[in-house]
PDB file of N, CA and C in Angstrom:
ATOM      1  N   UNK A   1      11.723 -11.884  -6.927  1.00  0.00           N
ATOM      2  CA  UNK A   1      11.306 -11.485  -5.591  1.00  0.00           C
ATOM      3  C   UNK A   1      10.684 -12.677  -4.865  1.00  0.00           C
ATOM      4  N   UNK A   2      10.689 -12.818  -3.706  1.00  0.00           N
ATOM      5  CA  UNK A   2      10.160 -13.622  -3.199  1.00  0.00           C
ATOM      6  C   UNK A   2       9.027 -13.849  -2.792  1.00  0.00           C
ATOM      7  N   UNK A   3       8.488 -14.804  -2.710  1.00  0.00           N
ATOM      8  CA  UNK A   3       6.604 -14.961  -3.064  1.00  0.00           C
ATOM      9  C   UNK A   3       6.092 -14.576  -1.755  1.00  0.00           C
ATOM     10  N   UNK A   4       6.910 -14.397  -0.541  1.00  0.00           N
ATOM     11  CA  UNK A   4       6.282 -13.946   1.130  1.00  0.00           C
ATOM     12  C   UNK A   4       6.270 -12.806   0.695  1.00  0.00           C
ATOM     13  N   UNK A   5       7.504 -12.255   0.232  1.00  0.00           N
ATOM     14  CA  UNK A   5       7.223 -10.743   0.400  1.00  0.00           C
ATOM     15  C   UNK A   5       6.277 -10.194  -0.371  1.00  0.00           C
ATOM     16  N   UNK A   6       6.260 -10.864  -0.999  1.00  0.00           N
ATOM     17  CA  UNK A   6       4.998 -10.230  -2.289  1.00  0.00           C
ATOM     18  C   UNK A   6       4.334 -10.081  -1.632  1.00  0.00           C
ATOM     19  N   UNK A   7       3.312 -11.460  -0.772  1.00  0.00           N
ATOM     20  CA  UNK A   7       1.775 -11.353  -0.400  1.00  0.00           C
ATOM     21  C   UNK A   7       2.504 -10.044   1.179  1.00  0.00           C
ATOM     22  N   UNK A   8       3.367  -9.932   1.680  1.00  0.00           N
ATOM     23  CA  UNK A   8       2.968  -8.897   2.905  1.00  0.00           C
ATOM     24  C   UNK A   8       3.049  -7.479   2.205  1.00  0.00           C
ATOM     25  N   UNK A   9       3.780  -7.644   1.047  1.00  0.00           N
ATOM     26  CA  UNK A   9       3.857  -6.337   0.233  1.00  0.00           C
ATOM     27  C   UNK A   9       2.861  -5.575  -0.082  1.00  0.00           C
ATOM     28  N   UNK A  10       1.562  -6.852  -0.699  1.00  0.00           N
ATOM     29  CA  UNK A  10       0.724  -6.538  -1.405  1.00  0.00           C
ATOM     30  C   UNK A  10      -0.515  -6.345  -0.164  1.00  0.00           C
ATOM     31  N   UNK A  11      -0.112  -6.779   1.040  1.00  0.00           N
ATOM     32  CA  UNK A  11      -1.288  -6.972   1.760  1.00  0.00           C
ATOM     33  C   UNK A  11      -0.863  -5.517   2.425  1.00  0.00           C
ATOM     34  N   UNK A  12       0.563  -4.782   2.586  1.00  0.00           N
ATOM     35  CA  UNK A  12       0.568  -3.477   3.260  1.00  0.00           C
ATOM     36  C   UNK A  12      -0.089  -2.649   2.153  1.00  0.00           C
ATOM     37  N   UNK A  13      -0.157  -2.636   0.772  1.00  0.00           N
ATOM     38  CA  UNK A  13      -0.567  -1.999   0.270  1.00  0.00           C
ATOM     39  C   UNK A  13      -1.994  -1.867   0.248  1.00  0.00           C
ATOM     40  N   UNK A  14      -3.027  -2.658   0.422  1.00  0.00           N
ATOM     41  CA  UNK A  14      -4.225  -3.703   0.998  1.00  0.00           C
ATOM     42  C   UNK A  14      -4.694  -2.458   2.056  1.00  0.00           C
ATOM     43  N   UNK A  15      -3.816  -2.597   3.272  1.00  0.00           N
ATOM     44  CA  UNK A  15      -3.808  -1.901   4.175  1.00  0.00           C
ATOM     45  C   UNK A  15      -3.801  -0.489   3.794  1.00  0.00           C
ATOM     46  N   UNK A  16      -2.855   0.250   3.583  1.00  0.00           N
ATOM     47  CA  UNK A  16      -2.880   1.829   2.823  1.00  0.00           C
ATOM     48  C   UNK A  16      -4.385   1.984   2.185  1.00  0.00           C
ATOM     49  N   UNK A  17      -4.852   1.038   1.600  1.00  0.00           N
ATOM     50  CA  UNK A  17      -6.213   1.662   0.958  1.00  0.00           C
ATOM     51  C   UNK A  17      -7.144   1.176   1.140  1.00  0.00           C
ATOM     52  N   UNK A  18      -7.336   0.524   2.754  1.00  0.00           N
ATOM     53  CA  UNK A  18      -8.407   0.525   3.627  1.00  0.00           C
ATOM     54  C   UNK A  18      -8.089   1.437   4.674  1.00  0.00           C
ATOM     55  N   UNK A  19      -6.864   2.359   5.052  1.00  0.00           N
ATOM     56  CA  UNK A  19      -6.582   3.058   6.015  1.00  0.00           C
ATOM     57  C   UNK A  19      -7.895   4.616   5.283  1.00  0.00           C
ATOM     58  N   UNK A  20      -6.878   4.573   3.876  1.00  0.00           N
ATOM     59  CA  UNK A  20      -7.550   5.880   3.200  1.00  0.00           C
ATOM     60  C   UNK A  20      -8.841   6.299   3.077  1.00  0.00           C
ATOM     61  N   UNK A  21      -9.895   4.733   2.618  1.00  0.00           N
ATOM     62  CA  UNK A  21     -10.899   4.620   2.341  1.00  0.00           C
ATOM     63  C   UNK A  21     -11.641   4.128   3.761  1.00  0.00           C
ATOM     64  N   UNK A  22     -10.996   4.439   4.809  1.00  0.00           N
ATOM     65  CA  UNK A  22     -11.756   3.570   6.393  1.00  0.00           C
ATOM     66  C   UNK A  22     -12.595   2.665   5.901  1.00  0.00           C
ATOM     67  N   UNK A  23     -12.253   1.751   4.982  1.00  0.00           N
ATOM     68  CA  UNK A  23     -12.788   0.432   4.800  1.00  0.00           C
ATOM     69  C   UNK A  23     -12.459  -0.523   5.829  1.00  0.00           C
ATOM     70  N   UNK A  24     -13.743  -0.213   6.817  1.00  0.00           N
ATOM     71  CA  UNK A  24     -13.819  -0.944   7.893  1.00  0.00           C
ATOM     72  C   UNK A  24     -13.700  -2.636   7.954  1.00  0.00           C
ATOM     73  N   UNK A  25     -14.367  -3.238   7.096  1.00  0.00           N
ATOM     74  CA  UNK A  25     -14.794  -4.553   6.940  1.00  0.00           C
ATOM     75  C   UNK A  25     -13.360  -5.542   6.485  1.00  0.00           C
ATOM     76  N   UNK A  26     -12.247  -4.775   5.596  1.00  0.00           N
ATOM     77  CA  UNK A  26     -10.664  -4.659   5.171  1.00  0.00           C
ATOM     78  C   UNK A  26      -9.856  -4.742   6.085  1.00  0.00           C
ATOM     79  N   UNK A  27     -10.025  -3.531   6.985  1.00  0.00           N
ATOM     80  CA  UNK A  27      -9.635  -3.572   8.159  1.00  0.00           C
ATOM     81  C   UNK A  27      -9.806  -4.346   9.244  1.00  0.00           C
ATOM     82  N   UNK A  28     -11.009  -5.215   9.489  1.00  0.00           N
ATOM     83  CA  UNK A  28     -11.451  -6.141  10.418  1.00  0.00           C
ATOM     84  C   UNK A  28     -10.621  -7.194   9.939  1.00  0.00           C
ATOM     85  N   UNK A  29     -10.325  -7.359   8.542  1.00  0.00           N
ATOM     86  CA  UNK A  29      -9.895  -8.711   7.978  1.00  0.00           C
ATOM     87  C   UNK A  29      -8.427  -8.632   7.997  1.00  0.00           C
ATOM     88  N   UNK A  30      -7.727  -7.963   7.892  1.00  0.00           N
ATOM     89  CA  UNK A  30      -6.582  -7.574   8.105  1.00  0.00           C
ATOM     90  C   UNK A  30      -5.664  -7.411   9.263  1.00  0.00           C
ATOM     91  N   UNK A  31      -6.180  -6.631  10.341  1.00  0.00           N
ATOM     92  CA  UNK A  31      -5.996  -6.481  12.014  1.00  0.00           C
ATOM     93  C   UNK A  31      -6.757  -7.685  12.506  1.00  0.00           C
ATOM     94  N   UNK A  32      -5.691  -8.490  13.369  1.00  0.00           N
ATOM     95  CA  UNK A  32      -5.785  -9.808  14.604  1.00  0.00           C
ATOM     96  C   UNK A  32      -6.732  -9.487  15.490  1.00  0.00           C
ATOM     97  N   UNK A  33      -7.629 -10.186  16.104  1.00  0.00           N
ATOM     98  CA  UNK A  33      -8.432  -9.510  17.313  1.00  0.00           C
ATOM     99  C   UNK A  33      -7.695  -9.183  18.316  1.00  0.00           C
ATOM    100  N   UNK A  34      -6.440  -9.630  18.489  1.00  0.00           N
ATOM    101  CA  UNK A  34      -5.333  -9.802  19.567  1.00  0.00           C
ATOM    102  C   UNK A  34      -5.009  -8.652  19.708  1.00  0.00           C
ATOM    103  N   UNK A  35      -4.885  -7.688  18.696  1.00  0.00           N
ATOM    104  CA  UNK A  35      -3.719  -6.080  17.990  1.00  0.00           C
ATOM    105  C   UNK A  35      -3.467  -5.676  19.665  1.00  0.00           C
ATOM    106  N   UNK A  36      -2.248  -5.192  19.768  1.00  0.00           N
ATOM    107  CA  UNK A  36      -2.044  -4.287  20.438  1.00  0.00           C
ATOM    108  C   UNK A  36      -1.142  -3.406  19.669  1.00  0.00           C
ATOM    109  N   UNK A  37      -1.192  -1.872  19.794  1.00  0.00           N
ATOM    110  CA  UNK A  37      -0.944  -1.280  18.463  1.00  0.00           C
ATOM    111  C   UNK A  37      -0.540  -0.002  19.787  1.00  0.00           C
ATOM    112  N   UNK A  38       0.796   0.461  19.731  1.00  0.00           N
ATOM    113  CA  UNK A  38       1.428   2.211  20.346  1.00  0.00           C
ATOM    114  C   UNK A  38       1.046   3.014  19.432  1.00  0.00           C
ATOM    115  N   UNK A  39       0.629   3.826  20.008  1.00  0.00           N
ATOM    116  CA  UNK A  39       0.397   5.492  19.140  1.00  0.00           C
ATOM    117  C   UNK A  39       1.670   6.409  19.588  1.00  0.00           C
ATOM    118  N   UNK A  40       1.856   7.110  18.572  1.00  0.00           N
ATOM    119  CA  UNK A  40       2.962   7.987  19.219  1.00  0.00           C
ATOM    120  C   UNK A  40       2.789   8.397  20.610  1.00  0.00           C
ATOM    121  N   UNK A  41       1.847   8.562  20.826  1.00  0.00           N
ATOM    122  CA  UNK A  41       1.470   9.453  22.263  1.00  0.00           C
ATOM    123  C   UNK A  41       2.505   8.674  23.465  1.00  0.00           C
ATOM    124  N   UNK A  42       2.219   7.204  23.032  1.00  0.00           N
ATOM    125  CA  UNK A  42       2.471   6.162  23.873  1.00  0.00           C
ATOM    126  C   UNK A  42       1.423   5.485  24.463  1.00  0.00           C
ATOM    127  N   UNK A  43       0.116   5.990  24.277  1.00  0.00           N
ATOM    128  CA  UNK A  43      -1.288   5.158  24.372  1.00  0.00           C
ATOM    129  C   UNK A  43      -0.988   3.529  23.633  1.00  0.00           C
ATOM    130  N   UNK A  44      -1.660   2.735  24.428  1.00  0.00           N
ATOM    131  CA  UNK A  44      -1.567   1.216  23.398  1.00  0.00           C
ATOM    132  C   UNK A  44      -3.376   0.948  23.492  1.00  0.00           C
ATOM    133  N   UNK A  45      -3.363   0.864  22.100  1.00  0.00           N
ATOM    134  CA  UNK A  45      -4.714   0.729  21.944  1.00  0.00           C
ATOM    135  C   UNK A  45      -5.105  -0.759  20.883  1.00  0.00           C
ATOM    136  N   UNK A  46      -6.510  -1.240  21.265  1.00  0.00           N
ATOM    137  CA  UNK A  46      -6.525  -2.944  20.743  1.00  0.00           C
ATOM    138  C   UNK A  46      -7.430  -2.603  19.105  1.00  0.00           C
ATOM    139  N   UNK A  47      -7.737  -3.547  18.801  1.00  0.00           N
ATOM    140  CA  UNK A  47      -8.647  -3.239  17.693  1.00  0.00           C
ATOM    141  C   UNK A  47      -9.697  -2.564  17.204  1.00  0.00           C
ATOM    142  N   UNK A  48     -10.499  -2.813  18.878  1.00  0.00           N
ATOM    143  CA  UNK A  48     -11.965  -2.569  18.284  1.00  0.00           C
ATOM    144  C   UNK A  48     -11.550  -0.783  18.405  1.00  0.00           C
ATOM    145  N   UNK A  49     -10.384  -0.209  19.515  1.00  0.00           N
ATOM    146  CA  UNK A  49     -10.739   1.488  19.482  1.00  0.00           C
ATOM    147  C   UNK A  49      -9.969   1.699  18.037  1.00  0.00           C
ATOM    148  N   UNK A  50      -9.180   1.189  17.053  1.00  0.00           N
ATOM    149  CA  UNK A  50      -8.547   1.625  15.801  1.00  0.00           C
ATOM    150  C   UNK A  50     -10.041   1.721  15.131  1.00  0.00           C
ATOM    151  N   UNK A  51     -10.568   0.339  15.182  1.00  0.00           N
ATOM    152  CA  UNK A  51     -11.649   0.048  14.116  1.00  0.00           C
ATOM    153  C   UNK A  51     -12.653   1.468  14.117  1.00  0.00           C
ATOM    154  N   UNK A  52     -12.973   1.234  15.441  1.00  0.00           N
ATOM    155  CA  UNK A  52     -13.870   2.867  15.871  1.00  0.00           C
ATOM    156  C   UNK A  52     -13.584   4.093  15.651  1.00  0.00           C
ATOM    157  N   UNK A  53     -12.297   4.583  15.682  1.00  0.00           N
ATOM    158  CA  UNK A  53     -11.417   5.778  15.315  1.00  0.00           C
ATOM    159  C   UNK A  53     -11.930   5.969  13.571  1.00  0.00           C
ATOM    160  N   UNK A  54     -11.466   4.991  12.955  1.00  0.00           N
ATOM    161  CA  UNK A  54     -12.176   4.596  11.508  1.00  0.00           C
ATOM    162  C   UNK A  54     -13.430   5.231  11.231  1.00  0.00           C
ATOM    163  N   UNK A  55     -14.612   4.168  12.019  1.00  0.00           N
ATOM    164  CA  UNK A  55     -15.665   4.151  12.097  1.00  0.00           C
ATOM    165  C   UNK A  55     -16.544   5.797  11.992  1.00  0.00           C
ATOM    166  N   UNK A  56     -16.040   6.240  13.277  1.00  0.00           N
ATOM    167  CA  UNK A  56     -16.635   7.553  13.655  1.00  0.00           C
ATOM    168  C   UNK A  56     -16.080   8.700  13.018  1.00  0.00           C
ATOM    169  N   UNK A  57     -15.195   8.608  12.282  1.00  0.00           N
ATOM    170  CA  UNK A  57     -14.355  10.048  11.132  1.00  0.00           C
ATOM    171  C   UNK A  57     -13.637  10.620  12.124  1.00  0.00           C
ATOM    172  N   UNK A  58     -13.051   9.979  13.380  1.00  0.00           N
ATOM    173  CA  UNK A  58     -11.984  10.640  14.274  1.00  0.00           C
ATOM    174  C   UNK A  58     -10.451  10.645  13.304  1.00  0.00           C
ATOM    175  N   UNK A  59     -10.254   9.222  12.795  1.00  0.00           N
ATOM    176  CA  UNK A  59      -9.105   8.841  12.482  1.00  0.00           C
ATOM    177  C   UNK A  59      -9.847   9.099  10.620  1.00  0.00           C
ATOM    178  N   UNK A  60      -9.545  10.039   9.748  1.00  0.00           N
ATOM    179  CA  UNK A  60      -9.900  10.099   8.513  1.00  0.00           C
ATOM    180  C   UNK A  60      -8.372  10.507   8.018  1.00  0.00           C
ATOM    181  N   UNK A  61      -8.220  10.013   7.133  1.00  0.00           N
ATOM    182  CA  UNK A  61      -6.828   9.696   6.275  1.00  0.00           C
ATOM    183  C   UNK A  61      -6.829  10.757   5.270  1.00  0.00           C
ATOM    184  N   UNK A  62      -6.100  11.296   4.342  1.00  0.00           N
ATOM    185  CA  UNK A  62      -6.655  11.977   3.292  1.00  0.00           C
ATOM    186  C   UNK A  62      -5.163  11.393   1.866  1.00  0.00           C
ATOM    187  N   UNK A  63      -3.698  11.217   2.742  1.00  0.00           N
ATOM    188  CA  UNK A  63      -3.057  10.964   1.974  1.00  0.00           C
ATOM    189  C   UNK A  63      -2.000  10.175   3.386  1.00  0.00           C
ATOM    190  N   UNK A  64      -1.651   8.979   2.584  1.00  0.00           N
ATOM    191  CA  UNK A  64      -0.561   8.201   2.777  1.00  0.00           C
ATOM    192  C   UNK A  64       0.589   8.021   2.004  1.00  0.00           C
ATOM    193  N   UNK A  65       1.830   8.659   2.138  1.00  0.00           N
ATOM    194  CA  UNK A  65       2.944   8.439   1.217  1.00  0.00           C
ATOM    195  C   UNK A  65       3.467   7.427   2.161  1.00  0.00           C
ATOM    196  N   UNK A  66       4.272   6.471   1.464  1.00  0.00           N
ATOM    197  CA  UNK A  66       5.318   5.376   2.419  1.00  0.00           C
ATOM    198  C   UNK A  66       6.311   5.397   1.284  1.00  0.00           C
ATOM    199  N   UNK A  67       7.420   5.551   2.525  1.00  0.00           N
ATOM    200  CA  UNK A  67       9.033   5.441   1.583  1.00  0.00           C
ATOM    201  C   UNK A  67       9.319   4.529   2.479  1.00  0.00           C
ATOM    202  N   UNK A  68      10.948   4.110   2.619  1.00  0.00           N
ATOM    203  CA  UNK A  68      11.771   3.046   3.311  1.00  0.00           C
ATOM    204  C   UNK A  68      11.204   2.144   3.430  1.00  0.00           C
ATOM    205  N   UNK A  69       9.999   1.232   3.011  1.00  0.00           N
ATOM    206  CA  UNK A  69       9.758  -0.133   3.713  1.00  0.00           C
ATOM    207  C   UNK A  69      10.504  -0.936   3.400  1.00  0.00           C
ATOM    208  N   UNK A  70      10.846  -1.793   4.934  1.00  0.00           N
ATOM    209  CA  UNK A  70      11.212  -2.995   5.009  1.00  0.00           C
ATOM    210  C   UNK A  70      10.762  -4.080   5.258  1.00  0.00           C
ATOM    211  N   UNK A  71      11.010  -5.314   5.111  1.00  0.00           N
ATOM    212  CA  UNK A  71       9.904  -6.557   5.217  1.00  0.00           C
ATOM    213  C   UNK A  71      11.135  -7.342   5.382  1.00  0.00           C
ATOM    214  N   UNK A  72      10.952  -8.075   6.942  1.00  0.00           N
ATOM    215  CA  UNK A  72      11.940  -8.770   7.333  1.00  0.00           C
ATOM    216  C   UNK A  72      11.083 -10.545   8.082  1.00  0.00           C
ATOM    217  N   UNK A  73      11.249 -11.138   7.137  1.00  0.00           N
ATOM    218  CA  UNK A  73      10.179 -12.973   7.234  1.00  0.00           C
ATOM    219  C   UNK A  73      11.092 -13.503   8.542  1.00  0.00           C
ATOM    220  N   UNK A  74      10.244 -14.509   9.248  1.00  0.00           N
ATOM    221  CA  UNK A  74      10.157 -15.271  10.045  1.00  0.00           C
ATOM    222  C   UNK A  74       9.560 -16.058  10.363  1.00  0.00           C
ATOM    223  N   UNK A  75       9.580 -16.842   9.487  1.00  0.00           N
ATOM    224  CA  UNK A  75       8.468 -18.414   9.571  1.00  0.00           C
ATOM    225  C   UNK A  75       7.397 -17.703   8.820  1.00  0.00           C
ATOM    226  N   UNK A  76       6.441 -17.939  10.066  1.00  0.00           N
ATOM    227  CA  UNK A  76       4.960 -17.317   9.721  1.00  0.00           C
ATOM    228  C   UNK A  76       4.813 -16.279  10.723  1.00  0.00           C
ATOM    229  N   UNK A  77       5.909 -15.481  10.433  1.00  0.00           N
ATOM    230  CA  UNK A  77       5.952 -14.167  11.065  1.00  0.00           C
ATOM    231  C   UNK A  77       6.650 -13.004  10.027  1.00  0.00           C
ATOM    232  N   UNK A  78       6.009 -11.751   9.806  1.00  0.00           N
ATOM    233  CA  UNK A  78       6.939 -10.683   9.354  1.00  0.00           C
ATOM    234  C   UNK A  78       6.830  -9.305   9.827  1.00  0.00           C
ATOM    235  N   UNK A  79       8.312  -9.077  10.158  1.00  0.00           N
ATOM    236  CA  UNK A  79       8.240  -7.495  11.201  1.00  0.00           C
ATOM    237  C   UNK A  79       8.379  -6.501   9.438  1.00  0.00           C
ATOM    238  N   UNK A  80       7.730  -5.543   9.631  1.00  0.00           N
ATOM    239  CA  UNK A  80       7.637  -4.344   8.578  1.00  0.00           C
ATOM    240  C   UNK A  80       7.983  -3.007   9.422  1.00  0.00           C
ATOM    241  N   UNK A  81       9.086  -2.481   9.028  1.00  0.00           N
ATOM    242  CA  UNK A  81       8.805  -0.968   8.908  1.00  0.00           C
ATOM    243  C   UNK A  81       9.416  -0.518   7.769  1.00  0.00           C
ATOM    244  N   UNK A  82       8.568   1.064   8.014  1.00  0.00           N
ATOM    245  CA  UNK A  82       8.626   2.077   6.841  1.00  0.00           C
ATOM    246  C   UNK A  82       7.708   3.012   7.471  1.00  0.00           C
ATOM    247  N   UNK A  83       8.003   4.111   6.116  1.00  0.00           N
ATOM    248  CA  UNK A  83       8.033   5.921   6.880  1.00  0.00           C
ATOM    249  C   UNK A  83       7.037   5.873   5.974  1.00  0.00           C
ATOM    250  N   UNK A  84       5.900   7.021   6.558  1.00  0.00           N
ATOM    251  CA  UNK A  84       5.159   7.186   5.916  1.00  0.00           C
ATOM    252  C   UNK A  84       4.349   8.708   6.615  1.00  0.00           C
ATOM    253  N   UNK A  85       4.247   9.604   4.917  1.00  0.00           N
ATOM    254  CA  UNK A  85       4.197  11.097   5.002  1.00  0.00           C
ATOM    255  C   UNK A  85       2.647  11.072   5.142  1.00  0.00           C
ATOM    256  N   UNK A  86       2.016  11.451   6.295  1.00  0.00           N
ATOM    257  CA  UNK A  86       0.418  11.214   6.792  1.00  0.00           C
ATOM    258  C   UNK A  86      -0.268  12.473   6.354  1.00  0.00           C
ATOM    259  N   UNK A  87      -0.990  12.932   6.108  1.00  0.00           N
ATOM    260  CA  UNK A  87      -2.016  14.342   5.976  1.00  0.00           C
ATOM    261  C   UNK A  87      -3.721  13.401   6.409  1.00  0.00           C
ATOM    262  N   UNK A  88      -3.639  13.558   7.614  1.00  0.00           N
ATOM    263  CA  UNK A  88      -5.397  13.496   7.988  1.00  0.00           C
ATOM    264  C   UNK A  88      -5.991  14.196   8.388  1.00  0.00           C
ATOM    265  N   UNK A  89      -7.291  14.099   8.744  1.00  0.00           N
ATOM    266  CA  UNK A  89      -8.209  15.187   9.262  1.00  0.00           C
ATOM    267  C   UNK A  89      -7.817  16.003  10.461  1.00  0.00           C
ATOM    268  N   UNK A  90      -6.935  15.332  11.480  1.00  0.00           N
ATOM    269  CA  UNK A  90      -6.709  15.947  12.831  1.00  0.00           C
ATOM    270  C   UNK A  90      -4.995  16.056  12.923  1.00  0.00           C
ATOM    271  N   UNK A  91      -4.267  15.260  12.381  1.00  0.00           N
ATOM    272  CA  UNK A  91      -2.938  15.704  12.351  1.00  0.00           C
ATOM    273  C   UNK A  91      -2.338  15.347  11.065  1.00  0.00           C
ATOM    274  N   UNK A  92      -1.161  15.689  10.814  1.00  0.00           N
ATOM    275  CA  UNK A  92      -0.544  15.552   9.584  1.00  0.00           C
ATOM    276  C   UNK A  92       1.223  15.530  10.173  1.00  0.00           C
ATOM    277  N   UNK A  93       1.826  14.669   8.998  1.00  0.00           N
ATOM    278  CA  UNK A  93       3.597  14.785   9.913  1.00  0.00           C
ATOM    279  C   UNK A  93       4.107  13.313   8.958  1.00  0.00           C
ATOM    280  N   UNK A  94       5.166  13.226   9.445  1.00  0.00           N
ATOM    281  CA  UNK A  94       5.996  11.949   9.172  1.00  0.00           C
ATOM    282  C   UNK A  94       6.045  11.377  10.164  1.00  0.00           C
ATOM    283  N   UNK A  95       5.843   9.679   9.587  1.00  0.00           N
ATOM    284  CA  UNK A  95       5.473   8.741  10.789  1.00  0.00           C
ATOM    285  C   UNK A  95       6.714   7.523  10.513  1.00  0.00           C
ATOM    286  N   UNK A  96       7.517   6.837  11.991  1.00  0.00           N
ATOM    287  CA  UNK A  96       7.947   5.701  11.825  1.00  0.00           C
ATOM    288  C   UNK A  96       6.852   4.198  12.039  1.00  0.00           C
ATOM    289  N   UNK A  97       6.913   3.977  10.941  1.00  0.00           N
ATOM    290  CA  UNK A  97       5.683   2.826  11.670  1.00  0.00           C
ATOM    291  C   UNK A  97       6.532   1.147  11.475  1.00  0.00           C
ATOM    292  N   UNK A  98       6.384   0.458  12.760  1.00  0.00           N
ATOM    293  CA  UNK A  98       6.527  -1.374  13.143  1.00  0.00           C
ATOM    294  C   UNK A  98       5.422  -1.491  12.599  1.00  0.00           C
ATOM    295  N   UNK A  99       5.350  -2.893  11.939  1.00  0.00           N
ATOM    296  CA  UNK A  99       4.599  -3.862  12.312  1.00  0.00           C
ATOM    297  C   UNK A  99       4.797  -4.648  11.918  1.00  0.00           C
ATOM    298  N   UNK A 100       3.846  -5.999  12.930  1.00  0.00           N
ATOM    299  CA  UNK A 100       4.349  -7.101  13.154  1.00  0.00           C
ATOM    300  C   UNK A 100       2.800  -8.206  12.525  1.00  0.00           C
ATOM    301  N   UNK A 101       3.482  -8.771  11.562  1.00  0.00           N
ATOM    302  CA  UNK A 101       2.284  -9.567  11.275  1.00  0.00           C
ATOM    303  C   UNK A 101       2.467 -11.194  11.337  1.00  0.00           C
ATOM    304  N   UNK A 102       1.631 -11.455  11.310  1.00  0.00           N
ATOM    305  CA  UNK A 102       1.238 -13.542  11.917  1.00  0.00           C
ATOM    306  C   UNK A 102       0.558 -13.842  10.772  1.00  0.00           C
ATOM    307  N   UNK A 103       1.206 -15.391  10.876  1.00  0.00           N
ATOM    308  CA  UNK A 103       0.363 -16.222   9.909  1.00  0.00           C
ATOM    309  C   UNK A 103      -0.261 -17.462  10.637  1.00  0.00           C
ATOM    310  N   UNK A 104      -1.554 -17.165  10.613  1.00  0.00           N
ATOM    311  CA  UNK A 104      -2.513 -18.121  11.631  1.00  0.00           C
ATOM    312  C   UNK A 104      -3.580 -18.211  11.125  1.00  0.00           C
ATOM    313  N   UNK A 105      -3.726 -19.621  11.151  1.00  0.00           N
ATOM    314  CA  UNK A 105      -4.991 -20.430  10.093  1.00  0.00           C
ATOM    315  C   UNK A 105      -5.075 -20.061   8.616  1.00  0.00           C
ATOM    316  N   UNK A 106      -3.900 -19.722   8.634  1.00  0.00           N
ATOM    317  CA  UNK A 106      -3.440 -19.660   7.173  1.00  0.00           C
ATOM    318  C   UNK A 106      -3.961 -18.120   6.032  1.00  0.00           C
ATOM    319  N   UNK A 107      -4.158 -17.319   7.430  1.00  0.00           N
ATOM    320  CA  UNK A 107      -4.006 -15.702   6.602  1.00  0.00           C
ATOM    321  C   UNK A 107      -2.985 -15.279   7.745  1.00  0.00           C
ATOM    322  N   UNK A 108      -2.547 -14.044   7.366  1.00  0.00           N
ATOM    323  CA  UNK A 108      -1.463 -13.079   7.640  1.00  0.00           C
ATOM    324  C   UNK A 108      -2.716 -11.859   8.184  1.00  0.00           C
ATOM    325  N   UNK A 109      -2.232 -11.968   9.602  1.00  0.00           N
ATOM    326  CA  UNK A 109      -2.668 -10.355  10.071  1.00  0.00           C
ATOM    327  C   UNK A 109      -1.898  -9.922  10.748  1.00  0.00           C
ATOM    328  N   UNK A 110      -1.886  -8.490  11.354  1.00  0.00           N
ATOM    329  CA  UNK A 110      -0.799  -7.240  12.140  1.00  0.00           C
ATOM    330  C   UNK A 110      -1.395  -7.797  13.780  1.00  0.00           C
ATOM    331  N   UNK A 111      -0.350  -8.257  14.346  1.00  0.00           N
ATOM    332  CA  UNK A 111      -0.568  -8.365  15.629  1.00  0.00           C
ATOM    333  C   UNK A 111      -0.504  -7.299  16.793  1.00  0.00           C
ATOM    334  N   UNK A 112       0.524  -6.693  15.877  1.00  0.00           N
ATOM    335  CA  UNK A 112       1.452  -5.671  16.838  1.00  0.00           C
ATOM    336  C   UNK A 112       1.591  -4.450  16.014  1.00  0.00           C
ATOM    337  N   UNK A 113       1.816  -3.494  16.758  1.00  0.00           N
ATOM    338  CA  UNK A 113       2.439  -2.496  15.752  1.00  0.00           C
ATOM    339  C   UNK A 113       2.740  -1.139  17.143  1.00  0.00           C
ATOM    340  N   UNK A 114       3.614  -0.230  16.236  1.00  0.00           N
ATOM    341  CA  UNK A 114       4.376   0.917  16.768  1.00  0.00           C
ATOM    342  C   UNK A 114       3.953   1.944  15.805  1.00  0.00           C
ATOM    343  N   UNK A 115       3.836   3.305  16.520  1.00  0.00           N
ATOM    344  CA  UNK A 115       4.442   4.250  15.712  1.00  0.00           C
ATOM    345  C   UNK A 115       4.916   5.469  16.056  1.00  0.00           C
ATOM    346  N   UNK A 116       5.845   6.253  15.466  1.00  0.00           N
ATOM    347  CA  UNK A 116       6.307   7.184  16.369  1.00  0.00           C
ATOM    348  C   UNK A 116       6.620   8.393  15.431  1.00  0.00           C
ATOM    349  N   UNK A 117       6.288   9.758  16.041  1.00  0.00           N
ATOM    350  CA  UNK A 117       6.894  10.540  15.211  1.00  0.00           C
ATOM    351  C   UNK A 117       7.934  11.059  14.249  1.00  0.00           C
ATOM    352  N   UNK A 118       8.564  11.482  13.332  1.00  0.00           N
ATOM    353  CA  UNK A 118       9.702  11.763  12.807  1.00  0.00           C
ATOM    354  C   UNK A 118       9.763  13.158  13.085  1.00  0.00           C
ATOM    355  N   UNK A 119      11.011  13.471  14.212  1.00  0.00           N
ATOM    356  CA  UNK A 119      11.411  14.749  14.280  1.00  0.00           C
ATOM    357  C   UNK A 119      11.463  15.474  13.296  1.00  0.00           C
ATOM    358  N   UNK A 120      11.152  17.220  12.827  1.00  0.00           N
ATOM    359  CA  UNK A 120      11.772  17.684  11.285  1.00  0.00           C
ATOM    360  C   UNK A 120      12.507  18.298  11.602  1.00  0.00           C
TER     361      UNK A 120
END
């Protein structure tokens, strides 16, 4: 396997269990200050309201399944998607999720990201 994909592999997984655990401080280190991030709704929201969603038990996780990921490199760039079966405190469903991560000053964070419902 290849040694990029490993570290974005290992760093989405990184991610999954600071989403679960709203390990805020994971999450700061992980998400760009830059983020601009779509919610299904179609809201685009930056870091600090994800971080806060976290923060305040709006956004509480309880289970993350992810199937299909893909990890597609570009320099010091990699676009990711994959599906992932959500159960949180306020909604629950199947999610398509982008994202787009950077390599700057020599860590990898999510600059960008999408996500959108999966019809059932």
């Amino acid at each position: 396997m290849h040694m990029k994909e490993t570290t974005i592999e290992a760093l989405e997984e990184h991610l999954r269990q600071a989403m679960l655990n709203s390990d805020i401080s994971t999450l700061d280190e992980l998400i760009a200050d830059d983020l601009l991030f779509t919610l299904p709704t179609g809201l685009v929201i930056d870091k600090q309201t994800d971080l806060e969603a976290h923060r305040s038990g709006i956004q509480k996780f309880i289970r993350i399944e992810i199937d299909d990921r893909q990890i597609h490199h570009y320099g010091d760039w990699a676009v990711v998607t994959l599906k992932a079966e959500i159960t949180a405190k306020v909604f629950s469903g199947t999610y398509r999720f982008t994202r787009v991560w950077a390599k700057r000053q020599n860590r990898w964070q999510i600059v960008a990201g999408h996500a959108s419902q999966v019809a059932e």
